[in-house]
PDB file of N, CA and C in Angstrom:
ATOM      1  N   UNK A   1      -5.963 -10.336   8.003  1.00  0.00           N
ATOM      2  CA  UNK A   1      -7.216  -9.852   7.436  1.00  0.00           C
ATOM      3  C   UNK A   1      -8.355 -10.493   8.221  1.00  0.00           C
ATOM      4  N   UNK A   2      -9.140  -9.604   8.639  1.00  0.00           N
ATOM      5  CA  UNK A   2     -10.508 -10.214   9.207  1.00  0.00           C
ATOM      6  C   UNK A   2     -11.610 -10.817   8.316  1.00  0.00           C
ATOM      7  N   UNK A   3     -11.960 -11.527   8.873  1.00  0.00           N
ATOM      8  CA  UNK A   3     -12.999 -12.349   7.920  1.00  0.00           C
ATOM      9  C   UNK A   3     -14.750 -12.145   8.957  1.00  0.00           C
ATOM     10  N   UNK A   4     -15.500 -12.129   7.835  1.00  0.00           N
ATOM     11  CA  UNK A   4     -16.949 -11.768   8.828  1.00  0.00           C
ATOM     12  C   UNK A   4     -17.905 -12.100   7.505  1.00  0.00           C
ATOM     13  N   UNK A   5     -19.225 -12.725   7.818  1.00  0.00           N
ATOM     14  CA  UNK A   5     -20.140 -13.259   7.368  1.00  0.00           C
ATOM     15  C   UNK A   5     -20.983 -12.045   5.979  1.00  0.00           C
ATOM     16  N   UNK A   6     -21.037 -12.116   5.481  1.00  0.00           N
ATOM     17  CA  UNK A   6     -22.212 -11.556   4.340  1.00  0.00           C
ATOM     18  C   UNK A   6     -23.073 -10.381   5.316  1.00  0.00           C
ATOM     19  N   UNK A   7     -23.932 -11.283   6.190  1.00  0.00           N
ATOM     20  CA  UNK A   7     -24.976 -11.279   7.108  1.00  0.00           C
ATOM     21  C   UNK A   7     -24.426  -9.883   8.268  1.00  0.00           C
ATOM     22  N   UNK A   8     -23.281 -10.252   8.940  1.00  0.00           N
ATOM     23  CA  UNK A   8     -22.664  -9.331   9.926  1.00  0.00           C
ATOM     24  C   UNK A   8     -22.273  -8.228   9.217  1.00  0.00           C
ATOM     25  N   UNK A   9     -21.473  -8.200   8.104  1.00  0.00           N
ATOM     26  CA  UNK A   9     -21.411  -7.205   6.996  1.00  0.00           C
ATOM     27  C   UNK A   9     -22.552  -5.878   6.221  1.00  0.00           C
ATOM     28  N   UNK A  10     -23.842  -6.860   6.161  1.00  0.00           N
ATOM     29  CA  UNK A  10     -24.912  -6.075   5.786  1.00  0.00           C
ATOM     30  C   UNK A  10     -25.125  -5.591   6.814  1.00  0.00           C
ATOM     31  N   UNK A  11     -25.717  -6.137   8.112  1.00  0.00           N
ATOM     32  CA  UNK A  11     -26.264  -5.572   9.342  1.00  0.00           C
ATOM     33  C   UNK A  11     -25.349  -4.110  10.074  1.00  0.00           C
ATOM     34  N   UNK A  12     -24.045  -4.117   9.846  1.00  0.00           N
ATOM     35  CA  UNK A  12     -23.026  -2.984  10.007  1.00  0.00           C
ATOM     36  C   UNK A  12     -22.277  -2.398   9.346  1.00  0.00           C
ATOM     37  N   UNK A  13     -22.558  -2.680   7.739  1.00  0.00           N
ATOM     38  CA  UNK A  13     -22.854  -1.817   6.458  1.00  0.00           C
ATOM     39  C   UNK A  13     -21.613  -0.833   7.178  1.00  0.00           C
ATOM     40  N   UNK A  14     -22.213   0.662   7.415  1.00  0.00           N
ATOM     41  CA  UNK A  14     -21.047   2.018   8.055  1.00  0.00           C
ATOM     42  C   UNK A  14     -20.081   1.832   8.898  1.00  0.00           C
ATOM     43  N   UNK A  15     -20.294   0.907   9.979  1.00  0.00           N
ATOM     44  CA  UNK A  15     -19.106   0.708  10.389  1.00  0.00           C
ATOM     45  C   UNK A  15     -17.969   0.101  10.127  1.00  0.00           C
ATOM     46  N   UNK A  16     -17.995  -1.043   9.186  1.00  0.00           N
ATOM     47  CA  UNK A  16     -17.150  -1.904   8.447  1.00  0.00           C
ATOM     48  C   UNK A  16     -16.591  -0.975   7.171  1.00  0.00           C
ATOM     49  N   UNK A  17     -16.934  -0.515   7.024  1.00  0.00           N
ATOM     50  CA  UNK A  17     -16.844   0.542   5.605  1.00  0.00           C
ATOM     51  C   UNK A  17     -15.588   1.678   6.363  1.00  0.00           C
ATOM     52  N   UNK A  18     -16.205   2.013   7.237  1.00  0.00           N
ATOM     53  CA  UNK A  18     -15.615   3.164   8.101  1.00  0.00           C
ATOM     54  C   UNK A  18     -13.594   2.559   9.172  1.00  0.00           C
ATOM     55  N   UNK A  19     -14.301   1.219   9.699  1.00  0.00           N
ATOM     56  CA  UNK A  19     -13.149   0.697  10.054  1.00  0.00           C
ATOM     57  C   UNK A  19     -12.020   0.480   8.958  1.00  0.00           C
ATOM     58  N   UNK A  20     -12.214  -0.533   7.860  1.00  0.00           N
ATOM     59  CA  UNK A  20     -11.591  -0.448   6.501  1.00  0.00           C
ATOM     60  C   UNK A  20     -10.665   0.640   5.997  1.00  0.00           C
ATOM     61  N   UNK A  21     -11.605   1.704   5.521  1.00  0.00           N
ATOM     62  CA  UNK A  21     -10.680   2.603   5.508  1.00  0.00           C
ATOM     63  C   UNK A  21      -9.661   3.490   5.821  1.00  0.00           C
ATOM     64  N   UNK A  22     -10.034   4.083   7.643  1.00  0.00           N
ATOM     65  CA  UNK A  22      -9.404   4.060   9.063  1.00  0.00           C
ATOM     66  C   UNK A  22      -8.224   3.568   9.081  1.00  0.00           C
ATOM     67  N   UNK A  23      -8.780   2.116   8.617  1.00  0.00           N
ATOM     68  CA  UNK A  23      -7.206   1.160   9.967  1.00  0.00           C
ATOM     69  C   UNK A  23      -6.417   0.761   8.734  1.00  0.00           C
ATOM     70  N   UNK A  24      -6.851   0.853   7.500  1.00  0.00           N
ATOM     71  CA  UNK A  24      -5.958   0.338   6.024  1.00  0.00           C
ATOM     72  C   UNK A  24      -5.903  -1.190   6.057  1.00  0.00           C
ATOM     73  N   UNK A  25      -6.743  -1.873   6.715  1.00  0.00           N
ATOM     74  CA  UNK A  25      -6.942  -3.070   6.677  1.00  0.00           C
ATOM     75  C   UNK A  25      -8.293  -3.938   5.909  1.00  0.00           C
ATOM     76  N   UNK A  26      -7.592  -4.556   4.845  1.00  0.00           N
ATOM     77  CA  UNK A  26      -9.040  -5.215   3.776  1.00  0.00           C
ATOM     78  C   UNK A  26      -9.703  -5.979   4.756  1.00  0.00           C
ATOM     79  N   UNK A  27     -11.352  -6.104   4.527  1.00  0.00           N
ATOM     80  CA  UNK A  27     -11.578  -6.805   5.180  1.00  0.00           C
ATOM     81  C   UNK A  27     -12.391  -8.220   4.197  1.00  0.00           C
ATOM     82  N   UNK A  28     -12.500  -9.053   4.520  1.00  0.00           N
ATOM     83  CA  UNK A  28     -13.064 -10.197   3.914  1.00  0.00           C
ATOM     84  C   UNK A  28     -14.026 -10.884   4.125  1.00  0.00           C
ATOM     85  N   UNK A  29     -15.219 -10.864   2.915  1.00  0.00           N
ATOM     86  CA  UNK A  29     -16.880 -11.457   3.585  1.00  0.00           C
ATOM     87  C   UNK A  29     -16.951 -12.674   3.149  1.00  0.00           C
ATOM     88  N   UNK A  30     -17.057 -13.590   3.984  1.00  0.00           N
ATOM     89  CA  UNK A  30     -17.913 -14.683   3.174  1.00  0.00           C
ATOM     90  C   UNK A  30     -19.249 -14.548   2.815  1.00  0.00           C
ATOM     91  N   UNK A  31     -19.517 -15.616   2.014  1.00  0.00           N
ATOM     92  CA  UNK A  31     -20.467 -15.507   1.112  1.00  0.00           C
ATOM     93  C   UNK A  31     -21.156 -17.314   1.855  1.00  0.00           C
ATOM     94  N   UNK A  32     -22.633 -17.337   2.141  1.00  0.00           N
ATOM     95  CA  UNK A  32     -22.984 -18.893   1.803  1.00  0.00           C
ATOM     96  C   UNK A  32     -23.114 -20.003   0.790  1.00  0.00           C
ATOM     97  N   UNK A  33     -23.529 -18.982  -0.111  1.00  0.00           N
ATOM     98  CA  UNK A  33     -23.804 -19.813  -1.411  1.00  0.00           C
ATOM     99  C   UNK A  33     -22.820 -19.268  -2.629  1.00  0.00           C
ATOM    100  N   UNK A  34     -21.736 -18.468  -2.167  1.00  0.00           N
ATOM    101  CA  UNK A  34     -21.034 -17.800  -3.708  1.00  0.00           C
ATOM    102  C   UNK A  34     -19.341 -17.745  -2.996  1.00  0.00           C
ATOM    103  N   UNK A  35     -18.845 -16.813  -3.699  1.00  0.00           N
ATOM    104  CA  UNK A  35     -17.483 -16.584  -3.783  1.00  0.00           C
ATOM    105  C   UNK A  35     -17.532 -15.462  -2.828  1.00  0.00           C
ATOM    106  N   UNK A  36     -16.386 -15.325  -1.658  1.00  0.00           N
ATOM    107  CA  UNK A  36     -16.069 -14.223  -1.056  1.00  0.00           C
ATOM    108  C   UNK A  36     -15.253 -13.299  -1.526  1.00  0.00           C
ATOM    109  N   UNK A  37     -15.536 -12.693  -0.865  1.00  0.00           N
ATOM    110  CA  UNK A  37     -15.133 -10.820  -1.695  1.00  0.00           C
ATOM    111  C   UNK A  37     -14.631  -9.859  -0.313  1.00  0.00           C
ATOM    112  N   UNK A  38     -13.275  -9.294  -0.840  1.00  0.00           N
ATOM    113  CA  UNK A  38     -12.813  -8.952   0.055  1.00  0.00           C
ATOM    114  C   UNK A  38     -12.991  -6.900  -0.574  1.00  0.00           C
ATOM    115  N   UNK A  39     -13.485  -6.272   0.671  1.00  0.00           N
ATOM    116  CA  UNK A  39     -13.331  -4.828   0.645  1.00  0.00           C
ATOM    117  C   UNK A  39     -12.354  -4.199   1.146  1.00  0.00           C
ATOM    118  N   UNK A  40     -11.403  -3.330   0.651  1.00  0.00           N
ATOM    119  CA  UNK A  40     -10.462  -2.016   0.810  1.00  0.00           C
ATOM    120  C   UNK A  40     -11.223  -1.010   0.392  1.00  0.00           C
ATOM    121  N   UNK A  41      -9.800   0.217   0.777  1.00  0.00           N
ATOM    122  CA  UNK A  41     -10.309   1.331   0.502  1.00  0.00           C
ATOM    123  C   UNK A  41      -9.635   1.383  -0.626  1.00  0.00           C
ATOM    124  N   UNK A  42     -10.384   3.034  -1.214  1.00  0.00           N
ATOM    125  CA  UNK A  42      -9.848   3.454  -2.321  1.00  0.00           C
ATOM    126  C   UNK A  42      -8.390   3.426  -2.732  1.00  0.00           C
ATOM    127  N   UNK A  43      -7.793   4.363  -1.334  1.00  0.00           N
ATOM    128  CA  UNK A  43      -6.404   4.435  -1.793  1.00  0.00           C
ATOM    129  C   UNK A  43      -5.339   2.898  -1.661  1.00  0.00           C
ATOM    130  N   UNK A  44      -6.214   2.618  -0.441  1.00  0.00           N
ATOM    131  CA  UNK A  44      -4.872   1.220  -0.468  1.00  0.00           C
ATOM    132  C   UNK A  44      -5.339   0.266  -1.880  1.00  0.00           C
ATOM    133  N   UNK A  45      -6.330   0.593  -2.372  1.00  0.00           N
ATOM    134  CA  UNK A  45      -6.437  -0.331  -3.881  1.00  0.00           C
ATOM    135  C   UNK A  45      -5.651   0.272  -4.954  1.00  0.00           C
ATOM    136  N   UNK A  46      -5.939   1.380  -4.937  1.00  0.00           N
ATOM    137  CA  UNK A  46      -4.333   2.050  -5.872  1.00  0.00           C
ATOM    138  C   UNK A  46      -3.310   2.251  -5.076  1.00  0.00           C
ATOM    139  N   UNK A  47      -2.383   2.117  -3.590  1.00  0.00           N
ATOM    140  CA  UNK A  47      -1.264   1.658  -4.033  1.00  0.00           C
ATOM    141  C   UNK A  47      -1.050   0.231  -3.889  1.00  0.00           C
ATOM    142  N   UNK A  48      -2.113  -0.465  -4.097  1.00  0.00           N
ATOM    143  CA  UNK A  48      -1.448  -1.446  -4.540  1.00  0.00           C
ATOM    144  C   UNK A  48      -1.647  -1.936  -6.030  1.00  0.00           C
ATOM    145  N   UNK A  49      -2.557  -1.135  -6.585  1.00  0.00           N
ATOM    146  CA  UNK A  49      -2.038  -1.505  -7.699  1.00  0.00           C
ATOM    147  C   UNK A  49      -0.606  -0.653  -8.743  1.00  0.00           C
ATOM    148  N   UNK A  50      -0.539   0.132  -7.631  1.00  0.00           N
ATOM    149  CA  UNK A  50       0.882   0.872  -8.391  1.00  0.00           C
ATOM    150  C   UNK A  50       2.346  -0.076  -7.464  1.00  0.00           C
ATOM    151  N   UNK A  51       1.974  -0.817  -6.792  1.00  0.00           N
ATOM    152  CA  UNK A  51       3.337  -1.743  -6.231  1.00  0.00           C
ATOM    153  C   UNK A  51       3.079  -2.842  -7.744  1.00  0.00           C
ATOM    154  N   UNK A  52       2.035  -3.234  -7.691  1.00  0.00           N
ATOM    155  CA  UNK A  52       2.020  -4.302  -9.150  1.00  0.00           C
ATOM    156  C   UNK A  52       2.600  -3.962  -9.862  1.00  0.00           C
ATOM    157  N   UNK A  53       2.541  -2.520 -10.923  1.00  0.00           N
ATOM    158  CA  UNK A  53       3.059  -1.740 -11.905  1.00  0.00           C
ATOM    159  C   UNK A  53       4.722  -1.887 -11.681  1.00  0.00           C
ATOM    160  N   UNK A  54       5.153  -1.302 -10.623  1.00  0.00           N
ATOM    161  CA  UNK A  54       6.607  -1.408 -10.016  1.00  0.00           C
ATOM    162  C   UNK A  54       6.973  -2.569 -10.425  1.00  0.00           C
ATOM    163  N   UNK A  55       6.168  -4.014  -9.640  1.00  0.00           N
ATOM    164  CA  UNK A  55       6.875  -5.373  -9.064  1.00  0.00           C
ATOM    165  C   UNK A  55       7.040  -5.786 -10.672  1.00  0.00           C
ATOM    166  N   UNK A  56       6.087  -5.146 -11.689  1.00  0.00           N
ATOM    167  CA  UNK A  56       5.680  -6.273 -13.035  1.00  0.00           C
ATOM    168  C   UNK A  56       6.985  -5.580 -13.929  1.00  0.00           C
ATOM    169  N   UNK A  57       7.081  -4.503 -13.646  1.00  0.00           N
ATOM    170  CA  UNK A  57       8.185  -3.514 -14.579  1.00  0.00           C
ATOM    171  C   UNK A  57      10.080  -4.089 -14.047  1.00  0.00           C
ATOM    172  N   UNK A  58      10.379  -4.799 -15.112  1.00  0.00           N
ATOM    173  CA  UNK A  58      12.125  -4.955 -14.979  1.00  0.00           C
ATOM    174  C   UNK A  58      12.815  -3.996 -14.820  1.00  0.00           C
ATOM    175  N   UNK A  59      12.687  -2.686 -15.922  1.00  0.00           N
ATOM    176  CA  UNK A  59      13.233  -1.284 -16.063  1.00  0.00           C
ATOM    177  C   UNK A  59      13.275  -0.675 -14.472  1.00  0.00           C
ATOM    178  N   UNK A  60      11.745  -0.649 -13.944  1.00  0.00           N
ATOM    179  CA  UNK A  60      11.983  -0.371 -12.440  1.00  0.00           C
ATOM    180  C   UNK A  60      12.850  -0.904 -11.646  1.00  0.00           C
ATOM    181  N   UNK A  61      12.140  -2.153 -11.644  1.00  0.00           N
ATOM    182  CA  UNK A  61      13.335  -3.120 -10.751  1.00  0.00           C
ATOM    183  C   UNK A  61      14.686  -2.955 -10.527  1.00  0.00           C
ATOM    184  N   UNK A  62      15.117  -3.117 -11.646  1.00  0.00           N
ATOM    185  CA  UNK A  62      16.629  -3.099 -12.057  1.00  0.00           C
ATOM    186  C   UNK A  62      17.000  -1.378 -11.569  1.00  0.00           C
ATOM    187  N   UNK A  63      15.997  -0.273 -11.709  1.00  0.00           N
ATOM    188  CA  UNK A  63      16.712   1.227 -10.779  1.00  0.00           C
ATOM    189  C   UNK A  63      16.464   1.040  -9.868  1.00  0.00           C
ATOM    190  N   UNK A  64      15.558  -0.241  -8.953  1.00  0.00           N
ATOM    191  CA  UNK A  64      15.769  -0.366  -7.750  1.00  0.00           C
ATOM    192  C   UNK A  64      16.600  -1.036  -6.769  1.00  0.00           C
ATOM    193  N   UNK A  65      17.494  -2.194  -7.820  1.00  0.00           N
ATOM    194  CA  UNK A  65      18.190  -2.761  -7.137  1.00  0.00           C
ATOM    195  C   UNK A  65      19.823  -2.122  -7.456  1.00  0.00           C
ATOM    196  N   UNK A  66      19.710  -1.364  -8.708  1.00  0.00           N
ATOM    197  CA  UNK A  66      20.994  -0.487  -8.462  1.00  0.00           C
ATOM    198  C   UNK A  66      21.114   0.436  -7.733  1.00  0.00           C
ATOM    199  N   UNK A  67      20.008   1.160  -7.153  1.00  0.00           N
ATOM    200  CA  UNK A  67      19.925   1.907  -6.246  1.00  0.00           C
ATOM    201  C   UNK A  67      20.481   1.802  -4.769  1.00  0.00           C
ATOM    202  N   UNK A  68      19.611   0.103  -4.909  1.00  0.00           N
ATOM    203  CA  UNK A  68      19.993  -0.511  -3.195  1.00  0.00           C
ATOM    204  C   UNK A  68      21.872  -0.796  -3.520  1.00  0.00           C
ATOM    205  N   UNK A  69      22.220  -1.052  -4.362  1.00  0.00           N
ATOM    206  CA  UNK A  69      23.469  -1.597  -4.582  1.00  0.00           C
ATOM    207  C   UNK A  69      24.431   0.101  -4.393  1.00  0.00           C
ATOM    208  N   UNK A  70      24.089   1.011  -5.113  1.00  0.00           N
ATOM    209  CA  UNK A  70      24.959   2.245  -4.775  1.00  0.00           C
ATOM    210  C   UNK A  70      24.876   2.474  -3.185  1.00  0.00           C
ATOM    211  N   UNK A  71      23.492   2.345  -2.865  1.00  0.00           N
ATOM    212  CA  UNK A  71      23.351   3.180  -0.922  1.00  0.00           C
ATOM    213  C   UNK A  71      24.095   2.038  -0.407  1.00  0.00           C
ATOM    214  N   UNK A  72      24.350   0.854  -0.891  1.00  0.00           N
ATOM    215  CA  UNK A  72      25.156  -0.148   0.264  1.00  0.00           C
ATOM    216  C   UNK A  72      26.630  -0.084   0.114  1.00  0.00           C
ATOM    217  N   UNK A  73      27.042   0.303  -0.750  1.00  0.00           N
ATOM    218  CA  UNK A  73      28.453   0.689  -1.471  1.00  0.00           C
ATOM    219  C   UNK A  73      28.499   2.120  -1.099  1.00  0.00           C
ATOM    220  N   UNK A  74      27.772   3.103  -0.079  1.00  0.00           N
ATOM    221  CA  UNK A  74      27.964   4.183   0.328  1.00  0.00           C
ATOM    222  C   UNK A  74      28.553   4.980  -0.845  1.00  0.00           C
ATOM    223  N   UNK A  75      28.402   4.964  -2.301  1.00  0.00           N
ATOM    224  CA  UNK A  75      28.313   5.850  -3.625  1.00  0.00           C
ATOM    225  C   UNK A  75      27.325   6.648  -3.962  1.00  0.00           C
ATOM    226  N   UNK A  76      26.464   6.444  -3.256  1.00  0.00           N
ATOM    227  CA  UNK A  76      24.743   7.478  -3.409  1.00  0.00           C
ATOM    228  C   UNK A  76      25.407   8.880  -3.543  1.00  0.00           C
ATOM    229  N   UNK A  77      24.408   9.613  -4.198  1.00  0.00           N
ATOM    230  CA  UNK A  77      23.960  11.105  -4.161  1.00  0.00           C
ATOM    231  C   UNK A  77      24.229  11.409  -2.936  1.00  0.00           C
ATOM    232  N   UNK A  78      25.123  12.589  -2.243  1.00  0.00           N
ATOM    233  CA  UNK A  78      25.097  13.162  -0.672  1.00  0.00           C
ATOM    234  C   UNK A  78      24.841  14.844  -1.091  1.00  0.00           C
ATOM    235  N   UNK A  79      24.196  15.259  -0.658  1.00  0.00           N
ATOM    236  CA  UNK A  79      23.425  16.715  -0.092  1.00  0.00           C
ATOM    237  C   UNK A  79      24.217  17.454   0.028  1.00  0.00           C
ATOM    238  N   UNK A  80      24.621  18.761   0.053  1.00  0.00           N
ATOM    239  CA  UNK A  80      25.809  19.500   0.765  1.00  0.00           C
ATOM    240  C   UNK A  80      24.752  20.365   1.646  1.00  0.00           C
ATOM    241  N   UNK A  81      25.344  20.830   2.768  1.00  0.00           N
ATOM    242  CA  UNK A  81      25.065  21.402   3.954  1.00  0.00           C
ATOM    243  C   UNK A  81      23.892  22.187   3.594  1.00  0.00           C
ATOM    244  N   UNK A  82      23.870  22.876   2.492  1.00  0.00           N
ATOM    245  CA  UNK A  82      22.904  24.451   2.126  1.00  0.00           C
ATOM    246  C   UNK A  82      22.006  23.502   1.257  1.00  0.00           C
ATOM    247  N   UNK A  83      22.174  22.316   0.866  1.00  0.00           N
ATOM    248  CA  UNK A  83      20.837  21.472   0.247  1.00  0.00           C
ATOM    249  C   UNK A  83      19.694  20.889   1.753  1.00  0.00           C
ATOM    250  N   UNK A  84      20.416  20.244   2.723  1.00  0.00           N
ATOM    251  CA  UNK A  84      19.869  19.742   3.701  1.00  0.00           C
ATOM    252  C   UNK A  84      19.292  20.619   4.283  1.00  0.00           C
ATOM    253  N   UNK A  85      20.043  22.210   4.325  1.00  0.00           N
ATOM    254  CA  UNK A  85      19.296  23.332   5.599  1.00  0.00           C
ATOM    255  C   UNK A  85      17.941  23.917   4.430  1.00  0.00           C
ATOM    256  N   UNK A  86      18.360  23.767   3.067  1.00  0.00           N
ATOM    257  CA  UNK A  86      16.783  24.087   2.205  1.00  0.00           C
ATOM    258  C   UNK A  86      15.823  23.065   2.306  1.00  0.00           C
ATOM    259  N   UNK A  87      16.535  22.242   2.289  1.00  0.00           N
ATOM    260  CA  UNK A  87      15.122  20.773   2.696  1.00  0.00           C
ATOM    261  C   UNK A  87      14.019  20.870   4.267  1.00  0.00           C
ATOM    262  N   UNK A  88      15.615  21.255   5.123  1.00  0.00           N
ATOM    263  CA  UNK A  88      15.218  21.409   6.558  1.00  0.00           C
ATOM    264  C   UNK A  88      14.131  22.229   6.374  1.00  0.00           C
ATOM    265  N   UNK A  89      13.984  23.665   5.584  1.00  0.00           N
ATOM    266  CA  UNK A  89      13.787  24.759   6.131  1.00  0.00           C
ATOM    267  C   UNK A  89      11.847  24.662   5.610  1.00  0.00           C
ATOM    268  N   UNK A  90      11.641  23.880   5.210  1.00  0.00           N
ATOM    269  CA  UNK A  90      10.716  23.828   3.951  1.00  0.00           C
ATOM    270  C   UNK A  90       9.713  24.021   5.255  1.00  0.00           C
TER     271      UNK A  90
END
């Protein structure tokens, strides 16, 4: 994460705003006299707050690690030929 002054922040306001969202990288202002505050964009602030939702939920968890446990035990769900060529075909 980049870090840049209050000061450099105000003075390039659109471009910092514009890079941010672009590159999906938060960026982080200091402050002189207060607390720094870091800016994202919209969407990377909701997904990350839907990885929270996931990480905080057991119920999830637990279909995610039985999940990983069936695909490593090669027991997963498999496609038959005319499912993959409808997926293909989309």
């Amino acid at each position: 994460m980049n870090t840049i002054s209050v000061n450099q922040f105000r003075d390039n306001l659109k471009s910092y705003v514009e890079q941010t969202v672009s590159e999906h990288e938060p960026l982080k202002v200091t402050r002189r006299a207060g607390d720094d505050f870091v800016v994202i964009s919209a969407d990377d602030w909701e997904r990350e707050q839907e990885t929270l939702h996931v990480l905080q939920s057991s119920s999830l968890m637990q279909q995610i690690a039985d999940s990983l446990n069936t695909h490593t035990a090669k027991k997963g769900y498999a496609p038959t030929q005319e499912q993959l060529d409808e997926i293909a075909n989309l």
